[in-house]
N, C-alpha and C. Protein backbone atom coordinates (compact mmCIF):
# COMPACT_ATOMS: atom_id res chain seq x y z
N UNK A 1 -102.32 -74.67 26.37
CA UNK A 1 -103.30 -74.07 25.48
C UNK A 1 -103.03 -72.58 25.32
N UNK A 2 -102.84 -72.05 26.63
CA UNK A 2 -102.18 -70.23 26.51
C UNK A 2 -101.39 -69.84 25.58
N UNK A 3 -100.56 -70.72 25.60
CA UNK A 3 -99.12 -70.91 25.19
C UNK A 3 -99.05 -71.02 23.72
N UNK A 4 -100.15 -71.93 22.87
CA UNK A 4 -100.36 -71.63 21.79
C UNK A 4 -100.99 -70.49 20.97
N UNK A 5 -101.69 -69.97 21.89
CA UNK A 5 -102.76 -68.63 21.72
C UNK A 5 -101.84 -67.48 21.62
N UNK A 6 -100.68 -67.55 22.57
CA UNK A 6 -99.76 -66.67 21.95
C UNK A 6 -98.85 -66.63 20.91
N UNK A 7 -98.78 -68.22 20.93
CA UNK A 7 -97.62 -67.67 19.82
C UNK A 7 -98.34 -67.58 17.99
N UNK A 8 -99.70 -67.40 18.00
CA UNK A 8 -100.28 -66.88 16.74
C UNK A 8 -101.25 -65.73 16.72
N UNK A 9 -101.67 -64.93 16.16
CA UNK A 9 -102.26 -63.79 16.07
C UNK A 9 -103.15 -63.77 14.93
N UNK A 10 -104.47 -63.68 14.65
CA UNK A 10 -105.32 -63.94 13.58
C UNK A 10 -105.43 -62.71 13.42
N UNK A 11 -105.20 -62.08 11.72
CA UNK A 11 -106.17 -60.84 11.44
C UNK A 11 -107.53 -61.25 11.46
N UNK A 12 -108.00 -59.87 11.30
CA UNK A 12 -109.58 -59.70 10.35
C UNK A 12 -109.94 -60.33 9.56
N UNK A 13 -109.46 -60.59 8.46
CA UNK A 13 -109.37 -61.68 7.18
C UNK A 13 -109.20 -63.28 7.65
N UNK A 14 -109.14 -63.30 8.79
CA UNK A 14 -108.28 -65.25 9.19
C UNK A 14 -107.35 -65.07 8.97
N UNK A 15 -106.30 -64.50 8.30
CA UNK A 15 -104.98 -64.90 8.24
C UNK A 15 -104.11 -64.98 9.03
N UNK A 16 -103.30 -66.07 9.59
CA UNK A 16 -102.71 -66.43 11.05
C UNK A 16 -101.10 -65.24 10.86
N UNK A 17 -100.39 -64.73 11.69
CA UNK A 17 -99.41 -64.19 11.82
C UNK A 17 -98.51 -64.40 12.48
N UNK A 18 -97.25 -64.66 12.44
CA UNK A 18 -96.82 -65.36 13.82
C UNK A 18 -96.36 -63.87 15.31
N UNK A 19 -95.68 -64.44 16.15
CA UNK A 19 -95.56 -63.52 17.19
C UNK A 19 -94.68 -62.46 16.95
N UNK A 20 -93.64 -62.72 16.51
CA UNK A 20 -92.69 -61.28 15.46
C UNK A 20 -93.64 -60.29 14.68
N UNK A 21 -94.19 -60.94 14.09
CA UNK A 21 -94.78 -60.28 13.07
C UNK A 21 -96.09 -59.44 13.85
N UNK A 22 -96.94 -60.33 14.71
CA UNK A 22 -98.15 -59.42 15.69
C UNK A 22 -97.38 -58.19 16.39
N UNK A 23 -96.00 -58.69 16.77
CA UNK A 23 -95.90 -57.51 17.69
C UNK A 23 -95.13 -56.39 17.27
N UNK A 24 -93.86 -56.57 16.26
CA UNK A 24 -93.77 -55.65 15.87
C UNK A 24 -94.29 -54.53 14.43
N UNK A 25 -96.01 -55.68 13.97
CA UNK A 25 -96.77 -55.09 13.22
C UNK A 25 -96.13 -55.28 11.67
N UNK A 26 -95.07 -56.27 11.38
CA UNK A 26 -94.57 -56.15 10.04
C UNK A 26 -95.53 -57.17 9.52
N UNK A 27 -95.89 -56.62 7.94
CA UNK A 27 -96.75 -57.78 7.14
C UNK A 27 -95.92 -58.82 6.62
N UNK A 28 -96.91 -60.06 6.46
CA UNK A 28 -96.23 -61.46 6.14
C UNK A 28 -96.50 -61.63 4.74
N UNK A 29 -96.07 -61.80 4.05
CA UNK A 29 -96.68 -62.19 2.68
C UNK A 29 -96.77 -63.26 2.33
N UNK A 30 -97.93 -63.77 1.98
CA UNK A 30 -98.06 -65.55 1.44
C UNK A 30 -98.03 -65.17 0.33
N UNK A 31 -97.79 -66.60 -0.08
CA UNK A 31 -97.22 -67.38 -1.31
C UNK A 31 -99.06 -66.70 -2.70
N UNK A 32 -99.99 -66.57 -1.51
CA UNK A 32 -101.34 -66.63 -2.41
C UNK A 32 -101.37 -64.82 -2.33
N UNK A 33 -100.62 -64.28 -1.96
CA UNK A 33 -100.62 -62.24 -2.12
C UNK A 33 -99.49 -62.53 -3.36
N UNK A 34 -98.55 -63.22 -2.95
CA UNK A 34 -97.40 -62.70 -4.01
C UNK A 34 -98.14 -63.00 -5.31
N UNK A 35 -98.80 -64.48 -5.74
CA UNK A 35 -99.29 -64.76 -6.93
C UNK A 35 -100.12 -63.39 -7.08
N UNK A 36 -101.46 -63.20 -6.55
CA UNK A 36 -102.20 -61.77 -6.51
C UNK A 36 -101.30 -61.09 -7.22
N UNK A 37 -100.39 -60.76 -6.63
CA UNK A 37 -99.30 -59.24 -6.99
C UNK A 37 -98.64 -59.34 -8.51
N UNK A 38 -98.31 -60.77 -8.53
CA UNK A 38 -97.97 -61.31 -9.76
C UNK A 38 -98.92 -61.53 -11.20
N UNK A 39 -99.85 -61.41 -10.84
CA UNK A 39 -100.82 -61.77 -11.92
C UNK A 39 -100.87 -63.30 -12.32
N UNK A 40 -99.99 -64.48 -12.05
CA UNK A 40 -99.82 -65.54 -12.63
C UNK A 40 -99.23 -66.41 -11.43
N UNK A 41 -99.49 -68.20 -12.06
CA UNK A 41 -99.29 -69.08 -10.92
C UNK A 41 -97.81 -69.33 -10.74
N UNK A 42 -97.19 -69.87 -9.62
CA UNK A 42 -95.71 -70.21 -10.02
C UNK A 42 -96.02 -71.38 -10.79
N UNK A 43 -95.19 -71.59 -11.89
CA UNK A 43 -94.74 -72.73 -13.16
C UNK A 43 -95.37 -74.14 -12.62
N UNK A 44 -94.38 -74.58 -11.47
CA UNK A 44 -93.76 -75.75 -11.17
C UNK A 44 -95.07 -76.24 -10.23
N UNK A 45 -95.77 -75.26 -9.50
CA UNK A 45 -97.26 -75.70 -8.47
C UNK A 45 -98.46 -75.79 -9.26
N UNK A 46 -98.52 -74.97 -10.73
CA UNK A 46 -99.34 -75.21 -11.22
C UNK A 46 -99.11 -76.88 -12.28
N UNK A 47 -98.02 -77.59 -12.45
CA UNK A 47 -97.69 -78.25 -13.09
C UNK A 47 -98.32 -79.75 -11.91
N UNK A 48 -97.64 -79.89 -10.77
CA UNK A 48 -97.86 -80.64 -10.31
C UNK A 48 -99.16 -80.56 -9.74
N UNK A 49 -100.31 -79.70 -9.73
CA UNK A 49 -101.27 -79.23 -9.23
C UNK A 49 -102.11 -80.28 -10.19
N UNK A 50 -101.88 -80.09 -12.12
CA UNK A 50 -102.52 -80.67 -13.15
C UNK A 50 -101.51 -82.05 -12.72
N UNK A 51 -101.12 -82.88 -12.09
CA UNK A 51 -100.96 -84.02 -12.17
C UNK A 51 -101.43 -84.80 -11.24
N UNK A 52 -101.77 -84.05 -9.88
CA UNK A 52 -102.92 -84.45 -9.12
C UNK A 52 -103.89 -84.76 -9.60
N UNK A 53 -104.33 -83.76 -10.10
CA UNK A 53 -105.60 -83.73 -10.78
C UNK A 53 -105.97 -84.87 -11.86
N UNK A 54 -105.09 -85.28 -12.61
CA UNK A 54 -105.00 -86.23 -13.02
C UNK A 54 -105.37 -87.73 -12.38
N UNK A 55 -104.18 -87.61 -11.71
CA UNK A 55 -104.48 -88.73 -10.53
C UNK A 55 -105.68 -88.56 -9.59
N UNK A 56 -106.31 -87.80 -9.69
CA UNK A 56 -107.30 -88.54 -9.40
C UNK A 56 -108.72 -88.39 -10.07
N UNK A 57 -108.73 -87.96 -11.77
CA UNK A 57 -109.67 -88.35 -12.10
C UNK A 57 -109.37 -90.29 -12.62
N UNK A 58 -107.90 -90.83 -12.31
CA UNK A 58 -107.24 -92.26 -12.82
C UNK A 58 -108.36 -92.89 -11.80
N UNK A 59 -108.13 -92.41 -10.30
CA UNK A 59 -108.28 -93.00 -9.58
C UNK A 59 -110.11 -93.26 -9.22
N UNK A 60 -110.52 -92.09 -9.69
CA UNK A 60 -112.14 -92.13 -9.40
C UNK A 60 -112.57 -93.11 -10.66
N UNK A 61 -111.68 -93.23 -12.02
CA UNK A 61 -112.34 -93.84 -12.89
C UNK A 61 -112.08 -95.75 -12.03
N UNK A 62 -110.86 -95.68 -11.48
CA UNK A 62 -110.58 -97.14 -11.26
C UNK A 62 -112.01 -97.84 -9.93
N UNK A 63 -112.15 -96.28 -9.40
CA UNK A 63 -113.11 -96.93 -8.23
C UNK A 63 -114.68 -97.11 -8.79
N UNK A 64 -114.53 -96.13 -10.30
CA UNK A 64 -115.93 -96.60 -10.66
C UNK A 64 -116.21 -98.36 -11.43
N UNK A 65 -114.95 -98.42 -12.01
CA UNK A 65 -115.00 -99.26 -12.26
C UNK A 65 -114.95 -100.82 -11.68
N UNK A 66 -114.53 -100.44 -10.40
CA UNK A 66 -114.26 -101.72 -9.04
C UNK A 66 -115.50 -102.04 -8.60
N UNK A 67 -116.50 -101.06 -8.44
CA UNK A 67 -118.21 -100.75 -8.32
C UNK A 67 -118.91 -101.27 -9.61
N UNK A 68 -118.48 -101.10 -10.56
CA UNK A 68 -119.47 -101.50 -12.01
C UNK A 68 -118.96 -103.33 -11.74
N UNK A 69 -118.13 -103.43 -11.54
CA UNK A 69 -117.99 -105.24 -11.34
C UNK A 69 -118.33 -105.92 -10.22
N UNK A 70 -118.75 -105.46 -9.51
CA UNK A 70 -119.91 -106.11 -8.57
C UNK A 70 -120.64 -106.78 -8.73
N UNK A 71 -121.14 -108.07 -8.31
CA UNK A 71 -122.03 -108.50 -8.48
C UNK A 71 -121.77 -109.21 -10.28
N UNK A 72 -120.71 -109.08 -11.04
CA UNK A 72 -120.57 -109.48 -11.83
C UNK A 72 -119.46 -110.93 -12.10
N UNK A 73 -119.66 -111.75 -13.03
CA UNK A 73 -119.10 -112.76 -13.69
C UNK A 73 -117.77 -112.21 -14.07
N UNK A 74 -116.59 -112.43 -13.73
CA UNK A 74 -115.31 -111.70 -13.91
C UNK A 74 -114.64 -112.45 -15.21
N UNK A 75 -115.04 -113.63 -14.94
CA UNK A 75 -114.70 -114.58 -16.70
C UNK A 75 -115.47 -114.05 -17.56
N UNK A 76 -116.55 -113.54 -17.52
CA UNK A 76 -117.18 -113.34 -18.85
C UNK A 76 -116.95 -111.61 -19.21
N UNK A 77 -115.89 -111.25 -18.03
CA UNK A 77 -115.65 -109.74 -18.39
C UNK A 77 -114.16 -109.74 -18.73
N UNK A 78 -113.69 -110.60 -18.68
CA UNK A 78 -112.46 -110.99 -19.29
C UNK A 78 -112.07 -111.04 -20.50
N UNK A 79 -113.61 -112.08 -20.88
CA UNK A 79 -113.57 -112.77 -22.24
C UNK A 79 -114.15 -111.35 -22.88
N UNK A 80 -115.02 -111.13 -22.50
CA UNK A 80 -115.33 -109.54 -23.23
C UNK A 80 -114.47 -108.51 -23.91
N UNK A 81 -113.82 -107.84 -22.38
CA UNK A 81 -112.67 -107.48 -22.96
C UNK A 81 -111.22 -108.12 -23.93
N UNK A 82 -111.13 -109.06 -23.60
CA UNK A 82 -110.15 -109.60 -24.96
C UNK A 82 -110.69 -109.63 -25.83
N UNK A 83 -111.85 -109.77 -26.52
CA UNK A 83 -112.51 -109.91 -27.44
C UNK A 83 -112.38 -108.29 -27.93
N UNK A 84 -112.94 -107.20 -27.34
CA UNK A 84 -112.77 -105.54 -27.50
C UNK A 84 -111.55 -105.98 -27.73
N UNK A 85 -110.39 -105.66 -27.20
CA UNK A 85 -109.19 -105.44 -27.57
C UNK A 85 -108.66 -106.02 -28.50
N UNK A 86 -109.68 -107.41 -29.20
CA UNK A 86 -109.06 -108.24 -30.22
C UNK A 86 -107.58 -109.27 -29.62
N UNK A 87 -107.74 -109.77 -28.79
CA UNK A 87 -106.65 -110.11 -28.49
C UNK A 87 -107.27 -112.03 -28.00
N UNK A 88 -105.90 -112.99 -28.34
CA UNK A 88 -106.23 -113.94 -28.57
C UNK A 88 -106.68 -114.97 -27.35
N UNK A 89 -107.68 -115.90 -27.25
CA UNK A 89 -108.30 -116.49 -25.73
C UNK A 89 -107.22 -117.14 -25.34
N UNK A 90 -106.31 -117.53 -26.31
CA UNK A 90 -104.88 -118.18 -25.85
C UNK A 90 -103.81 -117.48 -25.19
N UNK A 91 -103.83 -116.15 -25.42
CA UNK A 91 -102.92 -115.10 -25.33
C UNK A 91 -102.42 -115.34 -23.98
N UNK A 92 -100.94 -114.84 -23.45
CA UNK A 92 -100.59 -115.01 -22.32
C UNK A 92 -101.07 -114.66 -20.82
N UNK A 93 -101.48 -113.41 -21.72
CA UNK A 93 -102.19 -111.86 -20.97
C UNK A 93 -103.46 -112.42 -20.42
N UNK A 94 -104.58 -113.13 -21.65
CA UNK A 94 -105.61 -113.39 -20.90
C UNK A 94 -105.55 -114.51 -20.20
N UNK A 95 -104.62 -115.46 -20.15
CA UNK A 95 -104.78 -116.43 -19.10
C UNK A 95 -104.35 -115.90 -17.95
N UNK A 96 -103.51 -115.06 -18.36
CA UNK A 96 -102.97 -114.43 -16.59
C UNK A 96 -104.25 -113.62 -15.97
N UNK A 97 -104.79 -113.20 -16.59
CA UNK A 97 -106.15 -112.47 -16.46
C UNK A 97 -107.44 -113.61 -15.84
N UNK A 98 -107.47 -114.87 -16.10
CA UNK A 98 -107.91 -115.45 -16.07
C UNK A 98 -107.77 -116.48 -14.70
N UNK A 99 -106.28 -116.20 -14.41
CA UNK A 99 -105.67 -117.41 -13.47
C UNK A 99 -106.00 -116.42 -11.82
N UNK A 100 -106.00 -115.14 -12.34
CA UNK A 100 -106.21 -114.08 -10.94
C UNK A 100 -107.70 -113.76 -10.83
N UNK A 101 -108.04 -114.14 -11.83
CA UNK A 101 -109.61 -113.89 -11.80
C UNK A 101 -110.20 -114.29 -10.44
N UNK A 102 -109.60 -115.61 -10.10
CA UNK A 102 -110.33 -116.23 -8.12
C UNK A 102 -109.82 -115.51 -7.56
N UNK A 103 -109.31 -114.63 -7.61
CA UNK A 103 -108.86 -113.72 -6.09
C UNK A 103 -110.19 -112.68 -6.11
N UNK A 104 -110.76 -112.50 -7.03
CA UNK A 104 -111.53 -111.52 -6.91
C UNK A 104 -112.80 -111.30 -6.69
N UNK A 105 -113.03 -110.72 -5.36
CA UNK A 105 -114.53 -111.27 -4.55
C UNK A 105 -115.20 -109.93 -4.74
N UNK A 106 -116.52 -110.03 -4.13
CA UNK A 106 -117.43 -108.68 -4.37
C UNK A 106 -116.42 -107.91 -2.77
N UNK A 107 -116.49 -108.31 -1.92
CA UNK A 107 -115.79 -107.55 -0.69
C UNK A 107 -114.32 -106.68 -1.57
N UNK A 108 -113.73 -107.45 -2.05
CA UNK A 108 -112.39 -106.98 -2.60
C UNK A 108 -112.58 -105.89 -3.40
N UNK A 109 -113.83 -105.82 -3.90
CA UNK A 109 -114.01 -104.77 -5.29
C UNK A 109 -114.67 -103.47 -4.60
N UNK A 110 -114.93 -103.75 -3.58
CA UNK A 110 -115.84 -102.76 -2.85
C UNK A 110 -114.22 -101.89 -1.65
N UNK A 111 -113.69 -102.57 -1.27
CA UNK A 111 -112.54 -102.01 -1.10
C UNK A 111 -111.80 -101.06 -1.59
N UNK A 112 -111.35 -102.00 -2.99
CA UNK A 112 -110.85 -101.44 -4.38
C UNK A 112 -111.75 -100.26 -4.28
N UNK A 113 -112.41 -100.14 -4.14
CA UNK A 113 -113.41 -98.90 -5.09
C UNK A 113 -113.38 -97.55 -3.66
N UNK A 114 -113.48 -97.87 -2.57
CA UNK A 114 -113.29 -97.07 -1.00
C UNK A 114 -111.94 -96.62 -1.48
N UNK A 115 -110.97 -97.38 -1.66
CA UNK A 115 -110.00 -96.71 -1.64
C UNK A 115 -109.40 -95.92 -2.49
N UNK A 116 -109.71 -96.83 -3.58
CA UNK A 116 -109.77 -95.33 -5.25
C UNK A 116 -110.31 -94.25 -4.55
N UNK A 117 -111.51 -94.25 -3.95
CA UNK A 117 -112.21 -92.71 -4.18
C UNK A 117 -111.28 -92.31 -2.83
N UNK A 118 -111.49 -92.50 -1.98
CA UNK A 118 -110.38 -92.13 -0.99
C UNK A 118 -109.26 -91.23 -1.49
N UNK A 119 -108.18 -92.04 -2.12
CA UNK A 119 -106.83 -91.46 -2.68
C UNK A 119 -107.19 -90.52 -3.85
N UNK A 120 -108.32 -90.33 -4.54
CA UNK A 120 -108.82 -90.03 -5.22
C UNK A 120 -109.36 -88.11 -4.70
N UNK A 121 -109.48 -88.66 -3.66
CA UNK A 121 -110.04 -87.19 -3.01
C UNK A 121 -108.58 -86.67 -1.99
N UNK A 122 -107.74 -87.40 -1.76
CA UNK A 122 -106.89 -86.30 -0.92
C UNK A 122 -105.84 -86.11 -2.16
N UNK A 123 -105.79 -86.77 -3.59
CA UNK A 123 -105.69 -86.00 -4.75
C UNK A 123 -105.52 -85.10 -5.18
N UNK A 124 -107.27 -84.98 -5.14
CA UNK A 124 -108.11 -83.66 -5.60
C UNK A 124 -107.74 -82.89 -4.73
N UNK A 125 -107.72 -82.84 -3.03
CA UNK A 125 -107.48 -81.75 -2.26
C UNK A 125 -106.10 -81.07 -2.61
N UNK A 126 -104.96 -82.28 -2.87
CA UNK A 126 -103.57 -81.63 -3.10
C UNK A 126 -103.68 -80.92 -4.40
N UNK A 127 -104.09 -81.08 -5.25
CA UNK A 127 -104.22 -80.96 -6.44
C UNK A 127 -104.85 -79.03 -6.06
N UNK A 128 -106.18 -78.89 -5.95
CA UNK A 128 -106.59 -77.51 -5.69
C UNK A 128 -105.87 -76.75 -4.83
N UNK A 129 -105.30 -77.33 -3.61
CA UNK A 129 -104.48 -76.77 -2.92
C UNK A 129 -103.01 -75.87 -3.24
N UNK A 130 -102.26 -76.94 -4.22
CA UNK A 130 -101.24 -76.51 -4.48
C UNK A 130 -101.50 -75.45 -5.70
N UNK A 131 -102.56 -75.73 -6.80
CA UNK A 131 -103.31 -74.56 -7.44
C UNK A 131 -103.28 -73.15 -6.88
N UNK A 132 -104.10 -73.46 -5.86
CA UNK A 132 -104.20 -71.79 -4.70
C UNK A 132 -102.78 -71.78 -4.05
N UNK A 133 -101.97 -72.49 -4.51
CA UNK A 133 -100.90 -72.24 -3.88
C UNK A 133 -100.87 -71.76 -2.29
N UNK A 134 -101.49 -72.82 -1.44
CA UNK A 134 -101.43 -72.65 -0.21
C UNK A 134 -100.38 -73.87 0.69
N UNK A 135 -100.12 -73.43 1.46
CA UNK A 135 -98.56 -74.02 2.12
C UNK A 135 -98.93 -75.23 2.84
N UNK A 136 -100.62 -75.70 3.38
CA UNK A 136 -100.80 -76.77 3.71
C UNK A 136 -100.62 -77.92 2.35
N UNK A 137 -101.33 -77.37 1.58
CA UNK A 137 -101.26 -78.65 0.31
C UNK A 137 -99.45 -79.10 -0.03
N UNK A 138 -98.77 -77.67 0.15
CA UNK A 138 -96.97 -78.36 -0.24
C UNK A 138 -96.74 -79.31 1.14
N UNK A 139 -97.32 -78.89 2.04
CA UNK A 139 -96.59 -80.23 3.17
C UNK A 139 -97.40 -80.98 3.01
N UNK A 140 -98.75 -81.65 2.57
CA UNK A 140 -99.18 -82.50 2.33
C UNK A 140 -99.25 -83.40 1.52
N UNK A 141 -98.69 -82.77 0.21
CA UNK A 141 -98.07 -83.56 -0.91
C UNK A 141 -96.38 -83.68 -0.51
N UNK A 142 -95.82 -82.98 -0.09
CA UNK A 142 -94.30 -83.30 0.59
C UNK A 142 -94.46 -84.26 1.15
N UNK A 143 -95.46 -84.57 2.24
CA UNK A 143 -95.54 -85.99 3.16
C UNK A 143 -96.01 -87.46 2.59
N UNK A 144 -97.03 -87.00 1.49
CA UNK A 144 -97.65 -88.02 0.34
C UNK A 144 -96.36 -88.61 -0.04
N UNK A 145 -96.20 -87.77 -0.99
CA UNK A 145 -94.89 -88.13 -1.72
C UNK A 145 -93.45 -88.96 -1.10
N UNK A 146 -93.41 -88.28 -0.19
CA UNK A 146 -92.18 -88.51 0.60
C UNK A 146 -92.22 -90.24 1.49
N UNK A 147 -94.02 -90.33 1.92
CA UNK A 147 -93.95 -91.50 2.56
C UNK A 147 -94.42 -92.81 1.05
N UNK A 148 -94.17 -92.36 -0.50
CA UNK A 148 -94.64 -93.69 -1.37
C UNK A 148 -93.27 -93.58 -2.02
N UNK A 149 -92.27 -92.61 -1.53
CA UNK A 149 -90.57 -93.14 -2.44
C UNK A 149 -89.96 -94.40 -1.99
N UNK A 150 -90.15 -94.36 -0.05
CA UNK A 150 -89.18 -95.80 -0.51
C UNK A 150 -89.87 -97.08 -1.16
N UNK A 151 -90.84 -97.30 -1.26
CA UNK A 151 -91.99 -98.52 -1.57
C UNK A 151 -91.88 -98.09 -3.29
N UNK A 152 -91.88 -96.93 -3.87
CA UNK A 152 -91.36 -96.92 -5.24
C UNK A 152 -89.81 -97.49 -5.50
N UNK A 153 -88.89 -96.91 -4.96
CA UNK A 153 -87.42 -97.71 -5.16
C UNK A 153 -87.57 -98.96 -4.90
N UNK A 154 -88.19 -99.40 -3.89
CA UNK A 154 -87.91 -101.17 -3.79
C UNK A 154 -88.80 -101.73 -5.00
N UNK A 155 -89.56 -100.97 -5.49
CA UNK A 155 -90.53 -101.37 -6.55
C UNK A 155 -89.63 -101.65 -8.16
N UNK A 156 -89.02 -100.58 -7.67
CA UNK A 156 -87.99 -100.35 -9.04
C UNK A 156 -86.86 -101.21 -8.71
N UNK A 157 -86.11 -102.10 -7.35
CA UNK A 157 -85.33 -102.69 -7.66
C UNK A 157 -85.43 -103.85 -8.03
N UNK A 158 -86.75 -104.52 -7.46
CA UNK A 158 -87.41 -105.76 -7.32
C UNK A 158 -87.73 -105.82 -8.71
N UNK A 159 -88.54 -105.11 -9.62
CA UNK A 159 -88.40 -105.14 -11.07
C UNK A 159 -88.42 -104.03 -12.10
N UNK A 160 -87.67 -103.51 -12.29
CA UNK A 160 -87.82 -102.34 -12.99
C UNK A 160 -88.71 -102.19 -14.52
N UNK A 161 -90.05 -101.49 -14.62
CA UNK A 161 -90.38 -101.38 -16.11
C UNK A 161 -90.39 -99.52 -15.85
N UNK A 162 -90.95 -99.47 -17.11
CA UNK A 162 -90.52 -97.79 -17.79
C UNK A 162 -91.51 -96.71 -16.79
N UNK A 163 -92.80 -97.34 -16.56
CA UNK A 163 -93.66 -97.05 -15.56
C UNK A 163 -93.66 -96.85 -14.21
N UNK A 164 -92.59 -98.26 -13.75
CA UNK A 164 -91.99 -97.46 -12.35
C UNK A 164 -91.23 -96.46 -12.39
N UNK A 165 -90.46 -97.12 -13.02
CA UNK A 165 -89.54 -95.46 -13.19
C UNK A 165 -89.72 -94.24 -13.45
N UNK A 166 -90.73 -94.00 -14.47
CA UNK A 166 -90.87 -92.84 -14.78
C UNK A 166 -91.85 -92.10 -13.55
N UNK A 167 -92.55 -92.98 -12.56
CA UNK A 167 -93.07 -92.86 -11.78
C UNK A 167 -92.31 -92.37 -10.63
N UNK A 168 -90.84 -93.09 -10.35
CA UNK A 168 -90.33 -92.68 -9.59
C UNK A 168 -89.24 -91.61 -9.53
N UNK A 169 -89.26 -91.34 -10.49
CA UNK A 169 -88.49 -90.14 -11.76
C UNK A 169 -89.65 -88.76 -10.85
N UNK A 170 -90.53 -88.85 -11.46
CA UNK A 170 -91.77 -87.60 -11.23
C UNK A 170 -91.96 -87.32 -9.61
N UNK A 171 -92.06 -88.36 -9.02
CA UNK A 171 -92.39 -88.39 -7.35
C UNK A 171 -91.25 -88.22 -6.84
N UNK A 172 -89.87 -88.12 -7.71
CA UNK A 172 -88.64 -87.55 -6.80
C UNK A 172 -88.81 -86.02 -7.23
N UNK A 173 -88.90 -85.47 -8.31
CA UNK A 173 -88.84 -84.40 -8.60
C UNK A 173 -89.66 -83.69 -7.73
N UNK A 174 -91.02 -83.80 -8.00
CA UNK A 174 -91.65 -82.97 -7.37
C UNK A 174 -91.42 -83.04 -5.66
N UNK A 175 -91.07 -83.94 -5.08
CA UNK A 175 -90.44 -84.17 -3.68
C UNK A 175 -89.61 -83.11 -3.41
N UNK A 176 -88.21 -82.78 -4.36
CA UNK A 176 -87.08 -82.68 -4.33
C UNK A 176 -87.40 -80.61 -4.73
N UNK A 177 -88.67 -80.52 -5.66
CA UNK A 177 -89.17 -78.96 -5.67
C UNK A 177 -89.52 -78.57 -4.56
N UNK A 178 -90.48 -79.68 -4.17
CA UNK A 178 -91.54 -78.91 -2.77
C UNK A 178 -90.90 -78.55 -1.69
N UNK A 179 -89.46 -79.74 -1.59
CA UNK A 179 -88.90 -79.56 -0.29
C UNK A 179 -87.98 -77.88 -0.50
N UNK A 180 -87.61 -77.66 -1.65
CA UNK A 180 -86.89 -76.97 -1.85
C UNK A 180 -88.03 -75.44 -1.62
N UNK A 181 -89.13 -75.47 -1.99
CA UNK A 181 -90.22 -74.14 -1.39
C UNK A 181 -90.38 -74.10 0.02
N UNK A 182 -90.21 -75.21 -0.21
CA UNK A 182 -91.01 -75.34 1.91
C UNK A 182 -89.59 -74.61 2.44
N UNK A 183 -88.27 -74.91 2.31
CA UNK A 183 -87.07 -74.70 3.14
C UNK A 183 -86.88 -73.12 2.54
N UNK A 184 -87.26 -72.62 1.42
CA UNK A 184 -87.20 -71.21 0.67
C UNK A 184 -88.32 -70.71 1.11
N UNK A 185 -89.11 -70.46 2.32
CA UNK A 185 -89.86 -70.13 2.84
C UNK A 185 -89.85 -70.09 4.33
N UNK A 186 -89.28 -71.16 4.79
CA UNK A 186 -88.90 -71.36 6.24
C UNK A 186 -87.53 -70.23 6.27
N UNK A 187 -86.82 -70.26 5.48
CA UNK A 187 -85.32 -68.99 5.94
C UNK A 187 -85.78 -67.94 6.09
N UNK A 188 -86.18 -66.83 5.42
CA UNK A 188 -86.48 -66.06 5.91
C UNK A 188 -87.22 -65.97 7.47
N UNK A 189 -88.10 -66.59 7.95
CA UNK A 189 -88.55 -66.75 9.35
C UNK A 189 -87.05 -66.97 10.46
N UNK A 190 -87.02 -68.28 10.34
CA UNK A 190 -85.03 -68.27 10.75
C UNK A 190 -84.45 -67.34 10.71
N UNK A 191 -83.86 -66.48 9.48
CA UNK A 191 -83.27 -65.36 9.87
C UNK A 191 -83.45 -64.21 11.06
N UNK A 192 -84.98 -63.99 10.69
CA UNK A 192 -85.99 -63.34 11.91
C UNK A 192 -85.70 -63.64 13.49
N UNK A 193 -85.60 -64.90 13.03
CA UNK A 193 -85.46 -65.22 14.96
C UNK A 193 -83.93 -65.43 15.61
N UNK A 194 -83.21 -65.70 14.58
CA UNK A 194 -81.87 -65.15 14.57
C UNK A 194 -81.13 -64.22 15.37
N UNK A 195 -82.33 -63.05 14.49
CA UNK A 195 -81.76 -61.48 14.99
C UNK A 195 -81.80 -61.20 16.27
């Protein structure tokens, strides 16, 4: 426990410092002073920041909607919707719609809906995080990301449509940025301890 107490140093403000830096008094600059200094967000954190965000207003709509079918007739929300969409009771789509319809229990939808809002909210956290451009949200979306690529590639070999891919297109990129800030942030420290 000592042992950790030394090797960080809190200013006045909370801001943690490491032991180089407490003792021989040099300032650290985060990623959230440089923006300050800059007037503007970096490009690439504010980009993937709005695609969080995205994802999880997808995901809060899917859990509201897993909740609105509760307690409901799933054939007659079937037939509903094909009917909205104009699409035919013969159609391929709605029998397949129709043939999965028994899998779907009130327990299952209530799940469905826990876990939308769930993924839905550590989302939103990555999402504001990487906004404020703070260094927990890049390793937290680095680790997100990093632990749904291989389950995307096997997704994409097992059957490829334009959706996986482009899915797994976006979740490499931004993987392949973050790792590249996180390690353009870690050198300089390295160098430091180097010396």
């Amino acid at each position: 426990m000592f042992g950790l107490l030394c090797l960080r140093s809190v200013n006045l403000d909370g801001s943690g410092v490491g032991l180089q830096q407490a003792l021989t008094g040099d300032s650290i600059t985060t990623v959230s002073e440089r923006t300050a200094e800059r007037g503007r967000h970096t490009r690439g954190l504010l980009l993937i920041a709005v695609y969080k965000a995205i994802l999880a207003l997808f995901f809060v709509a899917l859990g509201v909607a897993a909740l609105h079918l509760l307690n409901k007739d799933i054939d007659d929300v079937i037939s509903q919707l094909g009917g909205w969409l104009r699409l035919s009771p013969e159609s391929k789509f709605v029998n397949f719609l129709y043939d999965r319809s028994s899998m779907i229990s009130d327990p299952l939808l209530k799940r469905i809906g826990l876990l939308a809002f769930a993924y839905a909210a550590v989302s939103l956290a990555e999402g504001i995080g990487l906004y404020l451009e703070k260094a927990w949200a890049e390793y937290l979306t680095l680790g997100i990301t990093a632990s749904f690529l291989p389950w995307e590639i096997f997704e994409v070999f097992h059957r490829a449509t334009w959706v996986r891919v482009a899915l797994l297109i976006v979740n490499t990129v931004i993987f392949v940025y973050l790792l590249r800030i996180v390690a353009a942030r870690r050198r300089p420290e390295l160098q430091v301890e180097n010396e």
